[in-house]
Protein backbone atom coordinates (compact mmCIF):
# COMPACT_ATOMS: atom_id res chain seq x y z
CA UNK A 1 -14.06 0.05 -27.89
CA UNK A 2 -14.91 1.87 -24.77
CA UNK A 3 -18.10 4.13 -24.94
CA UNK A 4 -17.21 7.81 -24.96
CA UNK A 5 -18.80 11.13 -24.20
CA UNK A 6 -17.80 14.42 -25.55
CA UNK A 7 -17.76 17.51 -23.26
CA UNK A 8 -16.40 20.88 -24.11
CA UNK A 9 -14.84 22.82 -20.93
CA UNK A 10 -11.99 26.22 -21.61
CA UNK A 11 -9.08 26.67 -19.85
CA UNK A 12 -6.10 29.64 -20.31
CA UNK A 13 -4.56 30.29 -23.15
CA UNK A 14 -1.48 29.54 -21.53
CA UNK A 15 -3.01 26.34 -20.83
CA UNK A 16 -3.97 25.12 -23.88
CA UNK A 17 -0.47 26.54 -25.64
CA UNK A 18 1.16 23.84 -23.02
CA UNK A 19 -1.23 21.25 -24.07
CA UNK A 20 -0.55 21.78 -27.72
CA UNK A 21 3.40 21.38 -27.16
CA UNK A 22 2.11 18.31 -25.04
CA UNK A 23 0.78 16.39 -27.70
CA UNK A 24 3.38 17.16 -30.66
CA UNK A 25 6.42 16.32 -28.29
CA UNK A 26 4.63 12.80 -26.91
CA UNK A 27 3.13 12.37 -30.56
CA UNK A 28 -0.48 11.77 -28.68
CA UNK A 29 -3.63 13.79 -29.26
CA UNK A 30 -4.70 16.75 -26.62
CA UNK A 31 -8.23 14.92 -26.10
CA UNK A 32 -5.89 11.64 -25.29
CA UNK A 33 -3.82 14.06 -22.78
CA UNK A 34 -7.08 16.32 -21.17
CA UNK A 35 -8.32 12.37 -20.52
CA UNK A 36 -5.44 11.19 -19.04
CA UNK A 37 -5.09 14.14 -17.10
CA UNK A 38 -9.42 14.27 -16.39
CA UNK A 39 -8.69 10.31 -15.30
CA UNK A 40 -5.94 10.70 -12.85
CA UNK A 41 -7.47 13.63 -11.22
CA UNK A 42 -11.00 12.03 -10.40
CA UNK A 43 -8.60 8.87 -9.02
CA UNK A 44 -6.77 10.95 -6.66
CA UNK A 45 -10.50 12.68 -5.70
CA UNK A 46 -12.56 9.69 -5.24
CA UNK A 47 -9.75 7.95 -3.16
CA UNK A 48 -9.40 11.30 -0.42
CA UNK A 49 -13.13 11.51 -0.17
CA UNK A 50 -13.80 7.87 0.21
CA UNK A 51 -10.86 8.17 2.74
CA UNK A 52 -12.65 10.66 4.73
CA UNK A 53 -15.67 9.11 4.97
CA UNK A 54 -14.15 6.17 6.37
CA UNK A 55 -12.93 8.35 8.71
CA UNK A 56 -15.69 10.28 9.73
CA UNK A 57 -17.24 6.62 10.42
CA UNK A 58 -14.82 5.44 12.47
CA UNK A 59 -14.94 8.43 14.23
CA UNK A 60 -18.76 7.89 14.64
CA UNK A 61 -18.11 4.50 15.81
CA UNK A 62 -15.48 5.59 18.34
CA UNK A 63 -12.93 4.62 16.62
CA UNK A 64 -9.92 7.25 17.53
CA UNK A 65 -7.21 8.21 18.85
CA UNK A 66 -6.55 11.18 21.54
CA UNK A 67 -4.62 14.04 20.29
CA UNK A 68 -1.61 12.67 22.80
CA UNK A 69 -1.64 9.06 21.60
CA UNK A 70 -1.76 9.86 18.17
CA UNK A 71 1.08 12.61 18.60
CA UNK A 72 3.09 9.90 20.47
CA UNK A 73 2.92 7.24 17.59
CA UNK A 74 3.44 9.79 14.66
CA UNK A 75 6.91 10.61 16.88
CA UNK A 76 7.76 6.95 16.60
CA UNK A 77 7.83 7.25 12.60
CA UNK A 78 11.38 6.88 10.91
CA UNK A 79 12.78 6.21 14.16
CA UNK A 80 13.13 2.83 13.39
């Protein structure tokens, strides 16, 4: 069994009320749902800022496009 931490965070009313109807329709508990949710979230945030910073090093190693070239290729998309 995975090791687990407790943390205690609030959130609206209106929030919570939509958690609560959540968990009885999918028959799963609100602390399996906040997870889920929690889990997904930090994915989607570690994968955009570890997408920018390979970015900002490719920039740094002169790695870019100019605004026209990159303007030029992004017409070419779904024109195929």
């Amino acid at each position: 069994m995975r090791k687990t931490s407790s943390i205690s965070l609030r959130v609206p009313e209106e929030l919570a009320a939509r958690l609560d109807n959540l968990s009885k329709a999918t028959d799963r508990s609100r602390s399996y749902l906040a997870t889920l949710a929690i889990e997904e979230f930090v994915a989607v945030q570690e994968w955009q800022v570890e997408a920018i910073k390979e970015g900002i090093a490719d920039a740094d190693q002169g790695r870019i496009l100019s605004h026209e070239k990159a303007i030029s290729e992004l017409e070419t998309w779904g024109s195929k």
